[in-house]
PDB file of N, CA and C in Angstrom:
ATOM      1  N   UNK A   1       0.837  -1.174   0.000  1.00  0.00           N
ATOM      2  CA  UNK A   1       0.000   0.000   0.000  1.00  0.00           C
ATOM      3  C   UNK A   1       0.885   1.241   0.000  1.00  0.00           C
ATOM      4  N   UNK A   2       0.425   2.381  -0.785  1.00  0.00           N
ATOM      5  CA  UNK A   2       1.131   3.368  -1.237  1.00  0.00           C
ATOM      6  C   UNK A   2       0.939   4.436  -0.367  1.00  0.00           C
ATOM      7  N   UNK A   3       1.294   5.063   1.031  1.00  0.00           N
ATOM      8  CA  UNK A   3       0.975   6.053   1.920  1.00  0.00           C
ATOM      9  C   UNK A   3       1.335   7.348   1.067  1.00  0.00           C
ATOM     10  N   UNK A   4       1.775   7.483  -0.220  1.00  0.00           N
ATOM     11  CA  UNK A   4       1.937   8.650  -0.394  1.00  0.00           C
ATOM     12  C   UNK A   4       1.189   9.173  -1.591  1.00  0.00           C
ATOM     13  N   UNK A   5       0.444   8.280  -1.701  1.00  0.00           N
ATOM     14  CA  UNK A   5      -0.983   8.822  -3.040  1.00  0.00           C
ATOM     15  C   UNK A   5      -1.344   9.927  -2.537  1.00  0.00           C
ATOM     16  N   UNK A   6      -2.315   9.905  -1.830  1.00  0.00           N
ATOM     17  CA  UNK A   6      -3.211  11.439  -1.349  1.00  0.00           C
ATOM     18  C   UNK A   6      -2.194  12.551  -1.004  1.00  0.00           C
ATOM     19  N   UNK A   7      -1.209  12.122  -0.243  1.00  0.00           N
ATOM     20  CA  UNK A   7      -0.206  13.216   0.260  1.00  0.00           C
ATOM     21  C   UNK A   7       0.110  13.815  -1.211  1.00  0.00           C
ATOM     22  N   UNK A   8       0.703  13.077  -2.211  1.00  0.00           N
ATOM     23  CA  UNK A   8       0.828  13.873  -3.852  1.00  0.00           C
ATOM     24  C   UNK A   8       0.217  14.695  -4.756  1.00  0.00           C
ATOM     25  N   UNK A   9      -1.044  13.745  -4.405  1.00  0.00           N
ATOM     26  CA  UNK A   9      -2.371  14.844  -5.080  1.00  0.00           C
ATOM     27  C   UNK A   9      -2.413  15.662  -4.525  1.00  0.00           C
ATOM     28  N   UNK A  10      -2.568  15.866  -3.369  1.00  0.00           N
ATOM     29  CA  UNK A  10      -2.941  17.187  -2.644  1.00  0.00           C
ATOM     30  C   UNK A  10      -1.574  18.185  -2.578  1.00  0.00           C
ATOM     31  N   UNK A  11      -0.453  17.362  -2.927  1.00  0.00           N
ATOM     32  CA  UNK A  11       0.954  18.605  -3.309  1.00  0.00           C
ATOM     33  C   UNK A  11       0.784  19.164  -4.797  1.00  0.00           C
ATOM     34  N   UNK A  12      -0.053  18.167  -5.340  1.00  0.00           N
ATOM     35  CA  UNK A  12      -0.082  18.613  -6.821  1.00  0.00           C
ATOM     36  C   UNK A  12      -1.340  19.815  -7.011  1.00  0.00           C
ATOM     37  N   UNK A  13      -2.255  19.700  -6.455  1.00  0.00           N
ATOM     38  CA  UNK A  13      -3.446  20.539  -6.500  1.00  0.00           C
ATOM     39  C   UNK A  13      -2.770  22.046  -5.869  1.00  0.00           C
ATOM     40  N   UNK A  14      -2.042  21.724  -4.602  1.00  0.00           N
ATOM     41  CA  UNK A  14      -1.833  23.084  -3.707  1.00  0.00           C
ATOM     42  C   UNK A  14      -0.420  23.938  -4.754  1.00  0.00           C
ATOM     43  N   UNK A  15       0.272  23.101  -5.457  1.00  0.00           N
ATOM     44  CA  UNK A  15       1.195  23.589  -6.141  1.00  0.00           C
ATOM     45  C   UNK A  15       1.160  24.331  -7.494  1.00  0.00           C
ATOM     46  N   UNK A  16      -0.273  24.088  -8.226  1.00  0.00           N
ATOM     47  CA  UNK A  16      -0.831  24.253  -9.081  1.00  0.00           C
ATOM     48  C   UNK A  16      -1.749  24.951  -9.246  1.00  0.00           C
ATOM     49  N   UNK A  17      -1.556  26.123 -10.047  1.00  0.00           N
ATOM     50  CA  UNK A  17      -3.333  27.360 -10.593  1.00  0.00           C
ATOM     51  C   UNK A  17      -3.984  26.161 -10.818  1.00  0.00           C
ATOM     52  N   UNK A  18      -5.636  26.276 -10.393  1.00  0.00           N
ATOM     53  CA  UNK A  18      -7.278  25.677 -11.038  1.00  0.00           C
ATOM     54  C   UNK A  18      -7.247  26.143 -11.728  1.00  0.00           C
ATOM     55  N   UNK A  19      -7.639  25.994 -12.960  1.00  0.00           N
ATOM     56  CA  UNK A  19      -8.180  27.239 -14.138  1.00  0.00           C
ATOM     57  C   UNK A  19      -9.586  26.499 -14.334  1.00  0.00           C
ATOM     58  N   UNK A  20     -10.467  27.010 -14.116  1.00  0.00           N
ATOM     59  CA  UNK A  20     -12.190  26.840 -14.025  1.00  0.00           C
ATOM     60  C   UNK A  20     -12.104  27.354 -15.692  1.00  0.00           C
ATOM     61  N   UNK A  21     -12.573  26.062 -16.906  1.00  0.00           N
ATOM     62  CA  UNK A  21     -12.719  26.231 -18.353  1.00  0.00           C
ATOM     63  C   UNK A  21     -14.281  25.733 -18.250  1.00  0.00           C
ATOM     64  N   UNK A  22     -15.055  25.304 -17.344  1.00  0.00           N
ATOM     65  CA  UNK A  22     -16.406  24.933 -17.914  1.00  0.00           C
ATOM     66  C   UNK A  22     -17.148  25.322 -16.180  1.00  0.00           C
ATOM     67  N   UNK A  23     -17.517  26.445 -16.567  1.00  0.00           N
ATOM     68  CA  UNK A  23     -18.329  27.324 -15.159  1.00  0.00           C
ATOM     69  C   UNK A  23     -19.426  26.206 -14.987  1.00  0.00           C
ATOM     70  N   UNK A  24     -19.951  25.943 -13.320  1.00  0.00           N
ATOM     71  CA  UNK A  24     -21.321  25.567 -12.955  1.00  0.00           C
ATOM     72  C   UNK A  24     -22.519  26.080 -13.892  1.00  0.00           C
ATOM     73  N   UNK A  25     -23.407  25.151 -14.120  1.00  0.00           N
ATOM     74  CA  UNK A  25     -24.480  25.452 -15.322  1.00  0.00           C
ATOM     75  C   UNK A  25     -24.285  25.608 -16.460  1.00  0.00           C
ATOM     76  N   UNK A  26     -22.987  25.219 -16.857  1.00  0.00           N
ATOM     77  CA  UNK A  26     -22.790  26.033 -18.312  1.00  0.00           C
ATOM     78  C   UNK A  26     -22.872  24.623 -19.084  1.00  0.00           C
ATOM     79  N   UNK A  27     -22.869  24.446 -20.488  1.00  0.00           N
ATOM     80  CA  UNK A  27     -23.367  23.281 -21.496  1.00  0.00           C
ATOM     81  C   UNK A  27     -21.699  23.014 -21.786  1.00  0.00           C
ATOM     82  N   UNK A  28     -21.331  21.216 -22.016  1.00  0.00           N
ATOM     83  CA  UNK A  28     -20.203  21.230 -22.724  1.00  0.00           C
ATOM     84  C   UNK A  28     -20.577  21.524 -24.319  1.00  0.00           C
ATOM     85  N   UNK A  29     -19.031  22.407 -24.612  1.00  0.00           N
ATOM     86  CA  UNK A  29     -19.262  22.684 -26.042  1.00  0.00           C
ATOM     87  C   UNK A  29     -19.924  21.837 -27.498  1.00  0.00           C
ATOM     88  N   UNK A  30     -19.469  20.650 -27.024  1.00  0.00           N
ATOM     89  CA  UNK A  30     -19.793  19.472 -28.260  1.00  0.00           C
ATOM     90  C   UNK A  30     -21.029  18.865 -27.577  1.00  0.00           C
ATOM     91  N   UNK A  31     -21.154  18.977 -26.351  1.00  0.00           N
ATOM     92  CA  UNK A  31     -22.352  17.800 -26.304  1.00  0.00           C
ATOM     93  C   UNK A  31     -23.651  18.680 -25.153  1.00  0.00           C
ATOM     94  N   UNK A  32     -24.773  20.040 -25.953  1.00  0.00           N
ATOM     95  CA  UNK A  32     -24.916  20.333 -25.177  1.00  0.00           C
ATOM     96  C   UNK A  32     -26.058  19.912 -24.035  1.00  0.00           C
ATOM     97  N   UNK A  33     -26.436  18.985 -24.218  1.00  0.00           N
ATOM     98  CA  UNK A  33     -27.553  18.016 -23.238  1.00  0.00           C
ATOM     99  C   UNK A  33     -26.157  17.912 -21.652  1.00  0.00           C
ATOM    100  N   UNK A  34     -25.331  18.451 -21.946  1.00  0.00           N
ATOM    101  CA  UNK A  34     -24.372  17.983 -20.312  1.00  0.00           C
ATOM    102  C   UNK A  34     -24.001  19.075 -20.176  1.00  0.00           C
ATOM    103  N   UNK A  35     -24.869  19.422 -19.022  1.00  0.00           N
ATOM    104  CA  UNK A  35     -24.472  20.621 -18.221  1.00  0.00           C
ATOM    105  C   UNK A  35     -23.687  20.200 -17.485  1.00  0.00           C
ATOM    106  N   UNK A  36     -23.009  21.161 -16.464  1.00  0.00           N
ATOM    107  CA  UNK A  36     -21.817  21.034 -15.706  1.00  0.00           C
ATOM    108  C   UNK A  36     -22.586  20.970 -14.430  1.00  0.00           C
ATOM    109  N   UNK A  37     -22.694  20.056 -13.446  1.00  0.00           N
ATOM    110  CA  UNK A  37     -23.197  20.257 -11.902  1.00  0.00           C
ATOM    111  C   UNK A  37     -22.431  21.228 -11.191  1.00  0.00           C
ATOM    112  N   UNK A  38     -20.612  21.344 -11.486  1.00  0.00           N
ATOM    113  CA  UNK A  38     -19.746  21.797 -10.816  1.00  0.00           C
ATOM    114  C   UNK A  38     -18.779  22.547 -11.404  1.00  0.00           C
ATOM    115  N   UNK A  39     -18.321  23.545 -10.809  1.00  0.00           N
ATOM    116  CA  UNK A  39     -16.996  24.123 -11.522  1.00  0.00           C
ATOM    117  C   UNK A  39     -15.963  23.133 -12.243  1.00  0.00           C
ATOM    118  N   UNK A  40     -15.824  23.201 -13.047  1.00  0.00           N
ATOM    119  CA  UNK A  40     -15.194  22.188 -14.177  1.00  0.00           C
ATOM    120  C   UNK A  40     -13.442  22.688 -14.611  1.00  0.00           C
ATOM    121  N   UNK A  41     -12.627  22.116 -14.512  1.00  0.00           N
ATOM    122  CA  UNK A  41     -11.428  22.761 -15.080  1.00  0.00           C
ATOM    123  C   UNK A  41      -9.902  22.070 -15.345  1.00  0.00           C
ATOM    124  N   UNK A  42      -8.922  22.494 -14.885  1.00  0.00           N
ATOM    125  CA  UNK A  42      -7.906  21.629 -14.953  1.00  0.00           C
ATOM    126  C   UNK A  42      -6.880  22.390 -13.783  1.00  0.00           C
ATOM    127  N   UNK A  43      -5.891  21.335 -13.744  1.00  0.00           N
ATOM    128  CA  UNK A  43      -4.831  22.085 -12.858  1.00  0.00           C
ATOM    129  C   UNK A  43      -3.588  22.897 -14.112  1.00  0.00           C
ATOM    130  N   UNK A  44      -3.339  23.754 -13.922  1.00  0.00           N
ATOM    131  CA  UNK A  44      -2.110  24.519 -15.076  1.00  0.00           C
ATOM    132  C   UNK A  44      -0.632  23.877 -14.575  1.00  0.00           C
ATOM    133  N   UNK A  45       0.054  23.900 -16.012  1.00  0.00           N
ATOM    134  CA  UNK A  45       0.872  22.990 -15.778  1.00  0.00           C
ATOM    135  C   UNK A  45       1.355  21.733 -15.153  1.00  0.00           C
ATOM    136  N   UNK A  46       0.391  20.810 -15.358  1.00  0.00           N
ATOM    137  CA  UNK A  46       0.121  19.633 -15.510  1.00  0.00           C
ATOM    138  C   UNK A  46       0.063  18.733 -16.635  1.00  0.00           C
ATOM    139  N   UNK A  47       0.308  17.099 -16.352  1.00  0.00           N
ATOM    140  CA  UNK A  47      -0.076  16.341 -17.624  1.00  0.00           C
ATOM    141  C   UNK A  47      -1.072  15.125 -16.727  1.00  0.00           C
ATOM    142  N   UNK A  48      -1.675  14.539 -18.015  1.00  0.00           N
ATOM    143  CA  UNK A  48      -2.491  13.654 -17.473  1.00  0.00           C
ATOM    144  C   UNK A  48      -2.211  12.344 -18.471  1.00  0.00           C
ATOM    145  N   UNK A  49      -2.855  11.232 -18.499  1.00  0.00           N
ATOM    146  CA  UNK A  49      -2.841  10.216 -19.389  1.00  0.00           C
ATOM    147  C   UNK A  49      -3.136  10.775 -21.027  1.00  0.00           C
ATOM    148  N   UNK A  50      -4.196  11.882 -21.366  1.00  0.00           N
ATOM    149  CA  UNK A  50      -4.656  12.118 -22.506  1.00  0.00           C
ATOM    150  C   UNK A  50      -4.039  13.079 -22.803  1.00  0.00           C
ATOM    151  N   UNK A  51      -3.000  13.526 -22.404  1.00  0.00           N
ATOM    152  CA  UNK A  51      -1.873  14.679 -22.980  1.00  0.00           C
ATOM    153  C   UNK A  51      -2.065  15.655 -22.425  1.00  0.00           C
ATOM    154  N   UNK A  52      -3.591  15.949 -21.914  1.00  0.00           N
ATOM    155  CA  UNK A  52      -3.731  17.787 -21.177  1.00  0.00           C
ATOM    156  C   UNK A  52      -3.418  17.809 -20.180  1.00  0.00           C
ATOM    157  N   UNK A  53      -3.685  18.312 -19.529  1.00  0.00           N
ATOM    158  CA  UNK A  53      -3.265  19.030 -18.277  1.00  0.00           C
ATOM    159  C   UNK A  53      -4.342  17.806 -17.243  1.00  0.00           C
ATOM    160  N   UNK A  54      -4.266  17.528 -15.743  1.00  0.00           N
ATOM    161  CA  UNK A  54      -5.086  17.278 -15.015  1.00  0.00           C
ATOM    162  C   UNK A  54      -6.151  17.792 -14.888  1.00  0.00           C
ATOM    163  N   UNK A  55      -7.502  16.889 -14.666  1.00  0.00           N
ATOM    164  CA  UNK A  55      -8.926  17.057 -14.901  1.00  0.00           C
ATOM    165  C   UNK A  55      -8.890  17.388 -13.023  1.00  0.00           C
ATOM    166  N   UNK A  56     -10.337  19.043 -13.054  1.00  0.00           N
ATOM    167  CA  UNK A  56     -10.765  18.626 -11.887  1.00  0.00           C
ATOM    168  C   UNK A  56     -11.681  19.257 -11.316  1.00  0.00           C
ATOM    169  N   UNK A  57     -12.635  18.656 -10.655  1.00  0.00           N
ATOM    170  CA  UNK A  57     -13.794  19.140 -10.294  1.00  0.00           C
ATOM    171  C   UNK A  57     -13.765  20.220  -9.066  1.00  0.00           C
ATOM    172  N   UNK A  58     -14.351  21.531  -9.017  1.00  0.00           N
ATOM    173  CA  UNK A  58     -13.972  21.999  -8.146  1.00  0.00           C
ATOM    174  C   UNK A  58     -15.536  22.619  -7.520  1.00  0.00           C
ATOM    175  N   UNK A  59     -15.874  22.579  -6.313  1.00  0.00           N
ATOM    176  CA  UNK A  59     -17.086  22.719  -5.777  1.00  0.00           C
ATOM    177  C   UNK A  59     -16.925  23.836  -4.469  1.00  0.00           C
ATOM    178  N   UNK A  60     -18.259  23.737  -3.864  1.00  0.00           N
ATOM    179  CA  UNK A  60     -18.404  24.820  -3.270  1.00  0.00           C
ATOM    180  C   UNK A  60     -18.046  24.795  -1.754  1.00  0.00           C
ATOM    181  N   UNK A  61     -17.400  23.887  -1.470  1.00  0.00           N
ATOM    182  CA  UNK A  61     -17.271  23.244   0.151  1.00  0.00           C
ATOM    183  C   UNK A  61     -16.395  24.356   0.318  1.00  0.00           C
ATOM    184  N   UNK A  62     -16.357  25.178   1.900  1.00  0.00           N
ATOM    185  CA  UNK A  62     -15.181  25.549   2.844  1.00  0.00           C
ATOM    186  C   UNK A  62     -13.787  24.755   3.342  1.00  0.00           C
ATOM    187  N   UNK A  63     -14.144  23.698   2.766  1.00  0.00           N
ATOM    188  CA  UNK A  63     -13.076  23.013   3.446  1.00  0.00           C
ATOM    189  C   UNK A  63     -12.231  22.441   1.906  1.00  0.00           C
ATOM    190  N   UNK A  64     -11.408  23.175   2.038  1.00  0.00           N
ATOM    191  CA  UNK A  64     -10.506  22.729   0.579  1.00  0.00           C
ATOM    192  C   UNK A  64      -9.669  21.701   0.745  1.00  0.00           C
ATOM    193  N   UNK A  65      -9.845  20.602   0.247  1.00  0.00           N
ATOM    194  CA  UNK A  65      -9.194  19.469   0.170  1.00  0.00           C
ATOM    195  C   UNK A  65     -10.169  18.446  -0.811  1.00  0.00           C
ATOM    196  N   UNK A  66      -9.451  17.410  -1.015  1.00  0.00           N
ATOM    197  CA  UNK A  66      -9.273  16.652  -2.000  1.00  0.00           C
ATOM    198  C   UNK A  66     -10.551  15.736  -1.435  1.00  0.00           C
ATOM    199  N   UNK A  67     -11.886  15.292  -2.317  1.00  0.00           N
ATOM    200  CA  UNK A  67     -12.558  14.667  -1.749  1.00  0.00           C
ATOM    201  C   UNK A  67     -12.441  13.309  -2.384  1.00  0.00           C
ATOM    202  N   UNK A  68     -11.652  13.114  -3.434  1.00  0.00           N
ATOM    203  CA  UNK A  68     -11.848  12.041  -3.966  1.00  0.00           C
ATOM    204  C   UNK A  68     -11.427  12.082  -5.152  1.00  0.00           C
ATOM    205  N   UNK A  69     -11.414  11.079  -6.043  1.00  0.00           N
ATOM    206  CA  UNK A  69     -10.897  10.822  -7.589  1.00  0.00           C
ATOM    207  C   UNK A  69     -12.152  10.265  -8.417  1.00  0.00           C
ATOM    208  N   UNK A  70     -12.329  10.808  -9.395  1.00  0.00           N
ATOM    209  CA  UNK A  70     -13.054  10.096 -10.522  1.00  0.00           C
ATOM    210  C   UNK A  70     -12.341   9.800 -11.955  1.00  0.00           C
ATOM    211  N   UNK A  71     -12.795   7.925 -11.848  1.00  0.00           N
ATOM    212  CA  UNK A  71     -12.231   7.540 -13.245  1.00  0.00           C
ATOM    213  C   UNK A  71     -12.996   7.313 -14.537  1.00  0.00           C
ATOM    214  N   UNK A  72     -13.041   8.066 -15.692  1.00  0.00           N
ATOM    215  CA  UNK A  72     -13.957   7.624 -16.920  1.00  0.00           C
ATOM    216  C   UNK A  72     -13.156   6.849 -17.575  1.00  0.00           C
ATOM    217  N   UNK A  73     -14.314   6.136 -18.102  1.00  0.00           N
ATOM    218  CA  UNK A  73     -13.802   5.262 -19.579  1.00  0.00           C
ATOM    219  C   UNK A  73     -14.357   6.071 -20.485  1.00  0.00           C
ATOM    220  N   UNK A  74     -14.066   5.872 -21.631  1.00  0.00           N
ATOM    221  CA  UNK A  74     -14.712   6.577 -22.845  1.00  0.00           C
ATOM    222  C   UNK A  74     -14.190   5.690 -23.941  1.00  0.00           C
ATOM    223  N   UNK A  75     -15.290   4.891 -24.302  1.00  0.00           N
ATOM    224  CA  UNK A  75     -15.217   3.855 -25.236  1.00  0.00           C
ATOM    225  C   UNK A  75     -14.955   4.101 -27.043  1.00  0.00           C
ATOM    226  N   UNK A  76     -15.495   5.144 -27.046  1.00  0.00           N
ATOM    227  CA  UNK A  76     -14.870   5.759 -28.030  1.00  0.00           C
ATOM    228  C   UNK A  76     -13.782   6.599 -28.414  1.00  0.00           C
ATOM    229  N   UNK A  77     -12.926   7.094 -27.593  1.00  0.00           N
ATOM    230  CA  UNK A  77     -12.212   7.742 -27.656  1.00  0.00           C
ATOM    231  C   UNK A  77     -11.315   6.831 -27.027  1.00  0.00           C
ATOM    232  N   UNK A  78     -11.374   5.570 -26.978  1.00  0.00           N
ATOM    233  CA  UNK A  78     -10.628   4.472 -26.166  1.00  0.00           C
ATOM    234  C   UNK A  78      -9.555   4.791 -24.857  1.00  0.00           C
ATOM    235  N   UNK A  79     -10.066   5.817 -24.274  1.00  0.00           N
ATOM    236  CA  UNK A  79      -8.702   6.130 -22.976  1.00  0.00           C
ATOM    237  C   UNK A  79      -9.940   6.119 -21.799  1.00  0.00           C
ATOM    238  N   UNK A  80      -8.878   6.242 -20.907  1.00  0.00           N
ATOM    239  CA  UNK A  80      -9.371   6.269 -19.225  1.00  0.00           C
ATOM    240  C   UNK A  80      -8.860   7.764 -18.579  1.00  0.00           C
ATOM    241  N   UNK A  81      -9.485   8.331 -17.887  1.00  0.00           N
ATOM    242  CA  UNK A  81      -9.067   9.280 -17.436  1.00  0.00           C
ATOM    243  C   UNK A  81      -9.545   9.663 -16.196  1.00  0.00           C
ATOM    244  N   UNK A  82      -8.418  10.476 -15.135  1.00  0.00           N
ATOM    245  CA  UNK A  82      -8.881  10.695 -13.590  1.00  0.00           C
ATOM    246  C   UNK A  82      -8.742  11.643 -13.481  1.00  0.00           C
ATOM    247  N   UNK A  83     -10.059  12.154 -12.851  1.00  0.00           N
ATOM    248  CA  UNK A  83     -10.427  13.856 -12.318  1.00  0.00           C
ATOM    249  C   UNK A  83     -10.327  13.681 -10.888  1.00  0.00           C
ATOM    250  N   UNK A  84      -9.590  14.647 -10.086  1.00  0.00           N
ATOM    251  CA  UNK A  84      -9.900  14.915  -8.919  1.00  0.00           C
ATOM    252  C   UNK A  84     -11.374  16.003  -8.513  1.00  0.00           C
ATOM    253  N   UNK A  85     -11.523  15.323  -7.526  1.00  0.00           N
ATOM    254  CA  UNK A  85     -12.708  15.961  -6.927  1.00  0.00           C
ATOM    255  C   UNK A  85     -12.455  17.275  -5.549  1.00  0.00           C
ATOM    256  N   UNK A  86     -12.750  18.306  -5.719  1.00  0.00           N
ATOM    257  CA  UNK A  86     -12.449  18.862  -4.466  1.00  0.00           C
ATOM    258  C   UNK A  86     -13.139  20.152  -4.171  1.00  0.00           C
ATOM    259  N   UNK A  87     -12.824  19.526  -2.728  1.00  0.00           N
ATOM    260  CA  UNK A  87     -13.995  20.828  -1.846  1.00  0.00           C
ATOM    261  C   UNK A  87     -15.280  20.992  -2.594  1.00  0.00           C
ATOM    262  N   UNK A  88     -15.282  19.529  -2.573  1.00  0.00           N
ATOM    263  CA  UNK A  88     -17.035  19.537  -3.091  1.00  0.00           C
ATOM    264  C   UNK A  88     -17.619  18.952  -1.679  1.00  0.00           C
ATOM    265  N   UNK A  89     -18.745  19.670  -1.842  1.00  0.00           N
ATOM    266  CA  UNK A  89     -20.141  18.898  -1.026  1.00  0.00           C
ATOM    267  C   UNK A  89     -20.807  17.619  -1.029  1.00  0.00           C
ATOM    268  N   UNK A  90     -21.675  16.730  -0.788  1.00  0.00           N
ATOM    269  CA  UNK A  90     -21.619  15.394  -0.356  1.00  0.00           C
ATOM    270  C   UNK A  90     -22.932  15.655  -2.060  1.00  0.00           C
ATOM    271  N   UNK A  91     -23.738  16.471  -1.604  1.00  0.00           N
ATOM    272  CA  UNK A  91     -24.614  16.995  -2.868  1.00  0.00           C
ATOM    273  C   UNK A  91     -24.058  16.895  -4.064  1.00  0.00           C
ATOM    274  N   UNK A  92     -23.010  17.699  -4.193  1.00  0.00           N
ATOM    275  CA  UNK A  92     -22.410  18.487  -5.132  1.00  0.00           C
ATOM    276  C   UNK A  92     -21.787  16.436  -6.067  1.00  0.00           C
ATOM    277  N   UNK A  93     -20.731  16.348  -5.049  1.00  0.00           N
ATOM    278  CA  UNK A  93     -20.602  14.673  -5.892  1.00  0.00           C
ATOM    279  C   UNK A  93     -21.274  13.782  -6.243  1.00  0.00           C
ATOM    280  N   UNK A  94     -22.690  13.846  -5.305  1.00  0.00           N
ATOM    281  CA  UNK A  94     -23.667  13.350  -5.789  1.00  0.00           C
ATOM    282  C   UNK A  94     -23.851  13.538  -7.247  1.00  0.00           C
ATOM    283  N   UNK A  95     -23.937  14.903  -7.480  1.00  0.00           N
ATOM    284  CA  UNK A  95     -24.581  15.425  -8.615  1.00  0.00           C
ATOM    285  C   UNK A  95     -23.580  14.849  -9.750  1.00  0.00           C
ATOM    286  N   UNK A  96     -22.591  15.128  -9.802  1.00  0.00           N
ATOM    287  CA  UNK A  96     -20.920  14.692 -10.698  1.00  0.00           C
ATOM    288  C   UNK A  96     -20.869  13.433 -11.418  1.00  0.00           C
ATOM    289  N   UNK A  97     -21.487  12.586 -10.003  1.00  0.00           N
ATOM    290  CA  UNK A  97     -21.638  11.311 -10.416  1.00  0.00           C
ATOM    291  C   UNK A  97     -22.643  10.778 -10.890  1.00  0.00           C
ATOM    292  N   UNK A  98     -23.771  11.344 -11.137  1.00  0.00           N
ATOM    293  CA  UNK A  98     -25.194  10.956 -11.961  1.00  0.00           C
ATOM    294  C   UNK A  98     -24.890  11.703 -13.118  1.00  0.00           C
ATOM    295  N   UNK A  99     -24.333  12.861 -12.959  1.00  0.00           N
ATOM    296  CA  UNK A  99     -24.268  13.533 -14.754  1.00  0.00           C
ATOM    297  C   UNK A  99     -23.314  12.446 -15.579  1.00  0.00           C
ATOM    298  N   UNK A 100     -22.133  12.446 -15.039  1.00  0.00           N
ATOM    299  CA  UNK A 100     -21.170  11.324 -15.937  1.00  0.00           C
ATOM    300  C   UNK A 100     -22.041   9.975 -16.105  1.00  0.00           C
ATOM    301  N   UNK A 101     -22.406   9.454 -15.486  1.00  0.00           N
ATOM    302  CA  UNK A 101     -23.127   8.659 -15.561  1.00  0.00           C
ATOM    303  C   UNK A 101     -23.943   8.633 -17.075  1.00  0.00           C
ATOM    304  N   UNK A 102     -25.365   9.757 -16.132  1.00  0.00           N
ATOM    305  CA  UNK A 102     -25.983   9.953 -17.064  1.00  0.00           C
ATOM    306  C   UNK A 102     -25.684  10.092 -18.857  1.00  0.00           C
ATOM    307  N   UNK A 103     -24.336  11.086 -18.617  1.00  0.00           N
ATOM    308  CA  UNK A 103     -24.233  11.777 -20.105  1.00  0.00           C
ATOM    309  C   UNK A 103     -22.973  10.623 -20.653  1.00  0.00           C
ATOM    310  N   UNK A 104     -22.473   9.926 -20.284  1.00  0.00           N
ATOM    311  CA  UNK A 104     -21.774   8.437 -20.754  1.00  0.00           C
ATOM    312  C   UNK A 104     -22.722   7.777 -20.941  1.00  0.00           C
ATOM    313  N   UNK A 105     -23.579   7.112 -20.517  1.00  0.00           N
ATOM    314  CA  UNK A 105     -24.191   5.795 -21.117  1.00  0.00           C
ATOM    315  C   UNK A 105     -26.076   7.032 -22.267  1.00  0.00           C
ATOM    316  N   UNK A 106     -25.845   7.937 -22.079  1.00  0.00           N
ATOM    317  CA  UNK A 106     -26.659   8.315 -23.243  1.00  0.00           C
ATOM    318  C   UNK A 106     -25.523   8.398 -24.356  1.00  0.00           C
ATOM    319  N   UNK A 107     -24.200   8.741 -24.416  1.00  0.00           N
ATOM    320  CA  UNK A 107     -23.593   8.746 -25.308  1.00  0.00           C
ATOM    321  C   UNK A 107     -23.235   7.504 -26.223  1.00  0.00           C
ATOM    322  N   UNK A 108     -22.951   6.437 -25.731  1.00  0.00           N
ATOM    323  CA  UNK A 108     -22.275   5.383 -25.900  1.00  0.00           C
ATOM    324  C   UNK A 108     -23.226   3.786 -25.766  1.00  0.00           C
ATOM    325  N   UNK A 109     -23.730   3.905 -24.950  1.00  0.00           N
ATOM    326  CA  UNK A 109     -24.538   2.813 -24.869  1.00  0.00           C
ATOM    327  C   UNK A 109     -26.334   2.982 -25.065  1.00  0.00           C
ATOM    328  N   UNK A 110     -26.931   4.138 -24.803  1.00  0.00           N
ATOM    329  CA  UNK A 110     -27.962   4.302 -25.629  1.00  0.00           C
ATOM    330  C   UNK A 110     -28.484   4.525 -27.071  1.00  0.00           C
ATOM    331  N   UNK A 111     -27.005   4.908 -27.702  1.00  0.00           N
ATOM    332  CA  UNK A 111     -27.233   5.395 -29.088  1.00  0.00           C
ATOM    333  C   UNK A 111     -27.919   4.076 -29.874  1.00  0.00           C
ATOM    334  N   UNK A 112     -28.652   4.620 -30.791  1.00  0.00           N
ATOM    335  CA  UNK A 112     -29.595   3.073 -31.822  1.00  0.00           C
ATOM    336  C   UNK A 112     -28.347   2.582 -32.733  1.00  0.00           C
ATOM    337  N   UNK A 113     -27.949   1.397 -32.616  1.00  0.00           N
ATOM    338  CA  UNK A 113     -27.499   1.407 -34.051  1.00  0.00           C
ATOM    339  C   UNK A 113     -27.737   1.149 -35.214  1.00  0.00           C
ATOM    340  N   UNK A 114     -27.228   2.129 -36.053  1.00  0.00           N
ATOM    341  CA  UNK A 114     -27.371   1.971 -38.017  1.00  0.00           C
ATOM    342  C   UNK A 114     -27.432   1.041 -38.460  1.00  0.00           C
ATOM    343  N   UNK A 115     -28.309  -0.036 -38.511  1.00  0.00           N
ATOM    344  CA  UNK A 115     -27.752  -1.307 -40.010  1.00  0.00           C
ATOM    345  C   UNK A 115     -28.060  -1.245 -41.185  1.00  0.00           C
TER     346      UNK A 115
END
């Protein structure tokens, strides 16, 4: 067991500008049925598995710290990718985790297919 996971993330988050690119309520650009539950963004100067910068959710809690990690698949775009979650509310992840949800399996597994 790795005691120094969380201790990293949380050096990497505190070491790093948020840059908030997809405000609370706002539509993603390509897909606009997915609103954002939460401040949406990345950490600056960062890398992640998909070449950008680190994914990360940023919410409305007083208490700034790291609440957690979220991992997508994206079957079409064949990669995996992990967003940190933070200083979100128990609500607020609630919400994070029914939209991905939601707006992944309407993408990918509800679509009809063409024959």
């Amino acid at each position: 067991m790795n005691n120094e996971f969380w201790p990293s993330l949380t050096k990497l988050v505190a070491e790093n500008e948020i840059v908030i690119e997809r405000p609370r309520s706002t539509a993603h650009p390509r897909y606009p049925d997915f609103i954002y539950p939460v401040d949406y963004g990345f950490l600056k100067g960062t890398s992640s598995s998909d070449g950008n910068e680190v994914d990360i959710w940023f919410g409305t809690s007083d208490c700034k710290q790291i609440n957690g990690i979220l991992c997508t698949v994206d079957p079409v775009k064949k990669d995996v990718e992990t967003k940190i979650i933070y200083a979100c509310t128990d609500d607020e992840i609630a919400a994070i985790y029914a939209t991905m949800n939601r707006v992944l399996r309407a993408l990918y597994v509800e679509k009809p297919t063409i024959v």
